[in-house]
C-alpha atoms as a PDB file:
ATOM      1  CA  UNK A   1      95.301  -0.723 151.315  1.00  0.00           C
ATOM      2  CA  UNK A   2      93.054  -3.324 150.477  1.00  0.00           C
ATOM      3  CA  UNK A   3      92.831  -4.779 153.876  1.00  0.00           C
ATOM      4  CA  UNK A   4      91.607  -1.544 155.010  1.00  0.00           C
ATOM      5  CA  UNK A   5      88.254  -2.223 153.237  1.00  0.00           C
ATOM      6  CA  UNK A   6      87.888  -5.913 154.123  1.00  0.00           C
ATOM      7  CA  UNK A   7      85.336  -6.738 156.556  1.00  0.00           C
ATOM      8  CA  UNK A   8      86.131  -8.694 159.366  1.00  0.00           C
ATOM      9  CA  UNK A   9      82.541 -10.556 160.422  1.00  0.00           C
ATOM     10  CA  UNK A  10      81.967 -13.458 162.961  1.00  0.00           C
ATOM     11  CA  UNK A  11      78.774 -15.641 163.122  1.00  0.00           C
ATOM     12  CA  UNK A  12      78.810 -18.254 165.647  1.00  0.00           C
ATOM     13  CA  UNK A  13      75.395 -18.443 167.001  1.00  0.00           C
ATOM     14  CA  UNK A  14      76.837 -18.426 170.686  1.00  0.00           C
ATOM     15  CA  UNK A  15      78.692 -15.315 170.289  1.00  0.00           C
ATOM     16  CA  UNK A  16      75.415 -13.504 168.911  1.00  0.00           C
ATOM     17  CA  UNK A  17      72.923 -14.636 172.051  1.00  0.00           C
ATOM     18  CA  UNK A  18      75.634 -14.035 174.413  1.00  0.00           C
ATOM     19  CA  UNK A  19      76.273 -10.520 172.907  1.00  0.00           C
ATOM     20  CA  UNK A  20      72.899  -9.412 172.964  1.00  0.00           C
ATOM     21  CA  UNK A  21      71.912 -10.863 176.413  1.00  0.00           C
ATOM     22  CA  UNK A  22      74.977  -9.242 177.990  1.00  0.00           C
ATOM     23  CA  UNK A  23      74.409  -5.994 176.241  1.00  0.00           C
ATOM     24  CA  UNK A  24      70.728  -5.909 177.450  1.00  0.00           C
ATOM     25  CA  UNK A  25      71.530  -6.832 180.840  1.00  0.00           C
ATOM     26  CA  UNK A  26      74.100  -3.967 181.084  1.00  0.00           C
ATOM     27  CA  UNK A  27      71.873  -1.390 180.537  1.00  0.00           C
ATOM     28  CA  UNK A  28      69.090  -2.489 182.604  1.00  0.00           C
ATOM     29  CA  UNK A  29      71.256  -3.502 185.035  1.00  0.00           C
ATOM     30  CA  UNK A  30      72.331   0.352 184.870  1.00  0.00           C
ATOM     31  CA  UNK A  31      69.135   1.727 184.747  1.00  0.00           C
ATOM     32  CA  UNK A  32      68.528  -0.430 187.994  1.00  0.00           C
ATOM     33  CA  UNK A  33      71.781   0.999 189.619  1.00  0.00           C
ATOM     34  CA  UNK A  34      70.460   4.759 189.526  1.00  0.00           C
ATOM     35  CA  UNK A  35      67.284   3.720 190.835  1.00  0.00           C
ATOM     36  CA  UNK A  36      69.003   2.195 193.961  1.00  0.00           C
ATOM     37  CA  UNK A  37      71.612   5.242 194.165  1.00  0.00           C
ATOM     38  CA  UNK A  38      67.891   7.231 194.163  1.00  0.00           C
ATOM     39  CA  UNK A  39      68.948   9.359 191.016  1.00  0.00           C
ATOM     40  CA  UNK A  40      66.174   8.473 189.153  1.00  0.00           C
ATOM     41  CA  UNK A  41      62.543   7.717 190.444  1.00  0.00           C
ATOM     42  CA  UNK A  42      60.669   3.829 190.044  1.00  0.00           C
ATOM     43  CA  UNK A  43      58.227   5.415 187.659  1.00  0.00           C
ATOM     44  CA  UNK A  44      61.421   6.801 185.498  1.00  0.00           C
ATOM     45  CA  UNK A  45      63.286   3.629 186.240  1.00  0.00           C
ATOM     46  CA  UNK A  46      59.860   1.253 184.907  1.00  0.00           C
ATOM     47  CA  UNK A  47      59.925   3.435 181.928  1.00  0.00           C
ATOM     48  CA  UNK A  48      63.086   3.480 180.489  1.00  0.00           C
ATOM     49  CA  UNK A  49      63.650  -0.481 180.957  1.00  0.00           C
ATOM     50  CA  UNK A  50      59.696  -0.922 178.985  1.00  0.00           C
ATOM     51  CA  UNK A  51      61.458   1.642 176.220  1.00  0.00           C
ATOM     52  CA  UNK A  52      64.305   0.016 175.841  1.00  0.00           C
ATOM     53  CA  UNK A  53      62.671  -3.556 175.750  1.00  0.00           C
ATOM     54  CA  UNK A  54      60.560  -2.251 173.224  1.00  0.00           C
ATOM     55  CA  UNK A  55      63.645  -0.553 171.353  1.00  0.00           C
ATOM     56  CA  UNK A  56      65.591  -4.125 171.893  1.00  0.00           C
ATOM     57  CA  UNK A  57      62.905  -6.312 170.526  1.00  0.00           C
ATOM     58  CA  UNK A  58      64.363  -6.934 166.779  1.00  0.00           C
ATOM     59  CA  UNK A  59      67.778  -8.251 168.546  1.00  0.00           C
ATOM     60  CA  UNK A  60      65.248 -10.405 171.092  1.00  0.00           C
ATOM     61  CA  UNK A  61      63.625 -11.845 167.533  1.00  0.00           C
ATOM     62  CA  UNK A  62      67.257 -13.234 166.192  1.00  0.00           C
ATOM     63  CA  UNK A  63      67.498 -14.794 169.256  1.00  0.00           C
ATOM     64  CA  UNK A  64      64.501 -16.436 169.067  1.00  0.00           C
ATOM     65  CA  UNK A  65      65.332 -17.262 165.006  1.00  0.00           C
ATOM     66  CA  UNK A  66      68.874 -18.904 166.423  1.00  0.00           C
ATOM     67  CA  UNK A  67      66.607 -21.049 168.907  1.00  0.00           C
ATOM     68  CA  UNK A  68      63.971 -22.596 166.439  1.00  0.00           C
ATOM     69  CA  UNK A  69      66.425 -22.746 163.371  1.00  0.00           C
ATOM     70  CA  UNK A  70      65.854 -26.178 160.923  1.00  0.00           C
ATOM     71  CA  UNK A  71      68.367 -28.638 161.709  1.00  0.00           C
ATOM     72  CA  UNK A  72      69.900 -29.992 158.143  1.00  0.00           C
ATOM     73  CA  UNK A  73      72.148 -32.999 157.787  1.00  0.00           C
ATOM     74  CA  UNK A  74      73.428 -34.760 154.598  1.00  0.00           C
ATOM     75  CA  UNK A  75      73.453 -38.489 155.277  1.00  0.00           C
ATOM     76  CA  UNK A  76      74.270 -40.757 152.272  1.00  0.00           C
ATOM     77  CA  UNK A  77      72.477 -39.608 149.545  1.00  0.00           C
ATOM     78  CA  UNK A  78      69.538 -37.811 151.922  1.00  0.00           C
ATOM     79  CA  UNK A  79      69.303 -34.368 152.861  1.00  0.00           C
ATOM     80  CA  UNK A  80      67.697 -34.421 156.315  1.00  0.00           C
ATOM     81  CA  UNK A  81      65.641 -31.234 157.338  1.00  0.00           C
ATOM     82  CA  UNK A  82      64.175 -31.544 161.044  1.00  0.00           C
ATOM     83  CA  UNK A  83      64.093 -35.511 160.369  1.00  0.00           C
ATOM     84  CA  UNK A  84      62.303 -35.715 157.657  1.00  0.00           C
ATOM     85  CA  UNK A  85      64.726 -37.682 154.268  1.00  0.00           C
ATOM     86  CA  UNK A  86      64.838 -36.008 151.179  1.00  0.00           C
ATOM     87  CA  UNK A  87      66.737 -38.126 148.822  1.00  0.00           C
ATOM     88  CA  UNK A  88      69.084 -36.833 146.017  1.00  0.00           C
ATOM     89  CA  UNK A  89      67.472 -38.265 143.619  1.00  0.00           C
ATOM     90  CA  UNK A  90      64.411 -36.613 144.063  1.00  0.00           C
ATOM     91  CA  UNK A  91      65.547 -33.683 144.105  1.00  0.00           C
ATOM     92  CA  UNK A  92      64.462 -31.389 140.648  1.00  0.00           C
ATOM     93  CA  UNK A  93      65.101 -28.255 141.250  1.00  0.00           C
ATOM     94  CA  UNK A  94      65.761 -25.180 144.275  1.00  0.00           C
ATOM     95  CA  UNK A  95      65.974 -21.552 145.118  1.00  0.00           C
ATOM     96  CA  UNK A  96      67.277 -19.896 147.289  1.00  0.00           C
ATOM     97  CA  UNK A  97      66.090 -16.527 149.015  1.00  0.00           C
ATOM     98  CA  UNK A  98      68.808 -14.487 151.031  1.00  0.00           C
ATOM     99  CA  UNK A  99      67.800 -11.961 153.537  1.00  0.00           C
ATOM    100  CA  UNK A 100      70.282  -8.865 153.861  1.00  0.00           C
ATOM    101  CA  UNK A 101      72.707  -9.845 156.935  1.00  0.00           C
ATOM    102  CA  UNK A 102      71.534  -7.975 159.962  1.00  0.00           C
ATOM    103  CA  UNK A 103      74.746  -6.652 162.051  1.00  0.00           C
ATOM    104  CA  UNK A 104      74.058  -7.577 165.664  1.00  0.00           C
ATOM    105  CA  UNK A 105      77.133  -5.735 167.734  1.00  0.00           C
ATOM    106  CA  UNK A 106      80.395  -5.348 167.261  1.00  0.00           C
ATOM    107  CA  UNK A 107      83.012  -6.761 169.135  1.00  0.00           C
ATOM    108  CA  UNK A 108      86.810  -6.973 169.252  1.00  0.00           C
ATOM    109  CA  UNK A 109      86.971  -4.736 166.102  1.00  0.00           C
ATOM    110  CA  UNK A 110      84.932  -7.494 164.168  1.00  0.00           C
ATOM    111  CA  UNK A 111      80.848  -6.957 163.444  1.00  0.00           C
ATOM    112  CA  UNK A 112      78.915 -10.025 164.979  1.00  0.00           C
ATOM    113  CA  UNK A 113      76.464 -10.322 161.800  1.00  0.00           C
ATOM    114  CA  UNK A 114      73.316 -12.473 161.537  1.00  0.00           C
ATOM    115  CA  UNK A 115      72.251 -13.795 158.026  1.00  0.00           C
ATOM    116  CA  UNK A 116      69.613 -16.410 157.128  1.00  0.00           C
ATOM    117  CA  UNK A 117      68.070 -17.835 153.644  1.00  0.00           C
ATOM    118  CA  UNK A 118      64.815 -19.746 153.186  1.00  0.00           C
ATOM    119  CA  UNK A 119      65.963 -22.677 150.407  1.00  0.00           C
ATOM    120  CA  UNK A 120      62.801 -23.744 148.365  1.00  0.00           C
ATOM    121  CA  UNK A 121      63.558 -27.462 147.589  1.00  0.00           C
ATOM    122  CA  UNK A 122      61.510 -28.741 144.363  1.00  0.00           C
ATOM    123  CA  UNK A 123      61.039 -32.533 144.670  1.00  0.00           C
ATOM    124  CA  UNK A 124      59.264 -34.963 141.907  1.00  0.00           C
ATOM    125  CA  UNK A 125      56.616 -35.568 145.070  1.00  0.00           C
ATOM    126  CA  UNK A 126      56.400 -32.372 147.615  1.00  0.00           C
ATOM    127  CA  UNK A 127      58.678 -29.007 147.936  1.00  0.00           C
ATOM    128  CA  UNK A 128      59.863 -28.451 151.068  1.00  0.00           C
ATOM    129  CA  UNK A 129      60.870 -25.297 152.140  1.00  0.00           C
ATOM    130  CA  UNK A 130      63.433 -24.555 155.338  1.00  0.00           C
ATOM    131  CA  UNK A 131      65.776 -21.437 157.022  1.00  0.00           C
ATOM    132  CA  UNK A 132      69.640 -22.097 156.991  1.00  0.00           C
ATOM    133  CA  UNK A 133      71.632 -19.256 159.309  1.00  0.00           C
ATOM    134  CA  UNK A 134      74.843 -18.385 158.568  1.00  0.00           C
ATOM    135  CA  UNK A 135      77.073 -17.343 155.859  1.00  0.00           C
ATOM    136  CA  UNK A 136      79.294 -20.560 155.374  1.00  0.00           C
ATOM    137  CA  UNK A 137      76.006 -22.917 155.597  1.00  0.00           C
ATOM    138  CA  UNK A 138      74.103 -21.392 152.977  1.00  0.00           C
ATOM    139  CA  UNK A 139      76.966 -21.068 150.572  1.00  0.00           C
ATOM    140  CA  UNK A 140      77.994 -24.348 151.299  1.00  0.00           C
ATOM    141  CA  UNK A 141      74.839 -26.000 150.835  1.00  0.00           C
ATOM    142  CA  UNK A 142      73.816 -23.863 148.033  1.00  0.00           C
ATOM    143  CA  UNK A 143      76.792 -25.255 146.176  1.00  0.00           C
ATOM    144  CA  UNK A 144      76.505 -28.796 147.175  1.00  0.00           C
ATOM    145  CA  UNK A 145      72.719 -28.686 145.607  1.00  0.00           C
ATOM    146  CA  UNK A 146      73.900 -27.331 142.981  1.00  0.00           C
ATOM    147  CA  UNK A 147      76.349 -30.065 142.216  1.00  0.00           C
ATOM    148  CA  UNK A 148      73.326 -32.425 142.645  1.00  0.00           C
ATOM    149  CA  UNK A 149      70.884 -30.670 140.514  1.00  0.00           C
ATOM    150  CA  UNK A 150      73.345 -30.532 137.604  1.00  0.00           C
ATOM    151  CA  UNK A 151      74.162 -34.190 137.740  1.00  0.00           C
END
């Protein structure tokens, strides 16, 4: 029975943009179909693909999130955001602020979810703030910051 209540989420990146393209193409690829069949009219046709652009815009937005997302790498005893080194050592304190995951589609009985966090890194120098998407990453790196505040 407990099963039953467990959800089953995905987040690859890949998975998401190919979702929503493929989902947006489908309809207006439709809508396109019954204007060549002449069931509906150009004007009707122009319409309904500006409506459901409009409509389609917030999963257009996580697309464009996925595409100018921070790259983060821990080298050595550096946490590398977009390049730039933050060492460990420097490092006083963080926080991290978790936007509600945003289900994108589902597919093969599993919801295709998008979630992101902005970490606020607290240096002796500078803070630094930079979006992490996904689950796993933000857990993961909220723990491993963790570890190095503490010590």
């Amino acid at each position: 029975m407990g099963n039953l209540s467990n959800v089953n989420t995905e987040e690859r990146p890949q998975m998401i943009i190919l979702g929503v393209l493929t989902l947006y193409f489908l309809i207006c690829g439709f809508i396109l179909y019954l204007y060549f069949l002449h069931r509906i009219t150009f004007l009707v046709t122009l319409v309904v693909c500006i409506l459901f652009t409009i409509i389609y815009t917030p999963q257009f937005l996580i697309l464009k999130k996925i595409k100018t997302k921070d790259k983060i790498k821990i080298v050595d005893d550096f946490l590398l955001i977009n390049g730039e080194g933050i060492a460990f050592a420097d490092i006083v304190n963080f926080r991290v602020e978790e936007c509600k995951p945003k289900v994108v589609f589902f597919f093969n009985n599993r919801m295709v979810v998008f979630k992101e966090a902005i970490f606020h890194i607290k240096t002796r120098f500078d803070e630094f703030h930079f979006n992490v998407i996904g689950t796993e990453k933000i857990e993961l790196l909220n723990q491993y910051l963790q570890n190095i505040v503490q010590h």
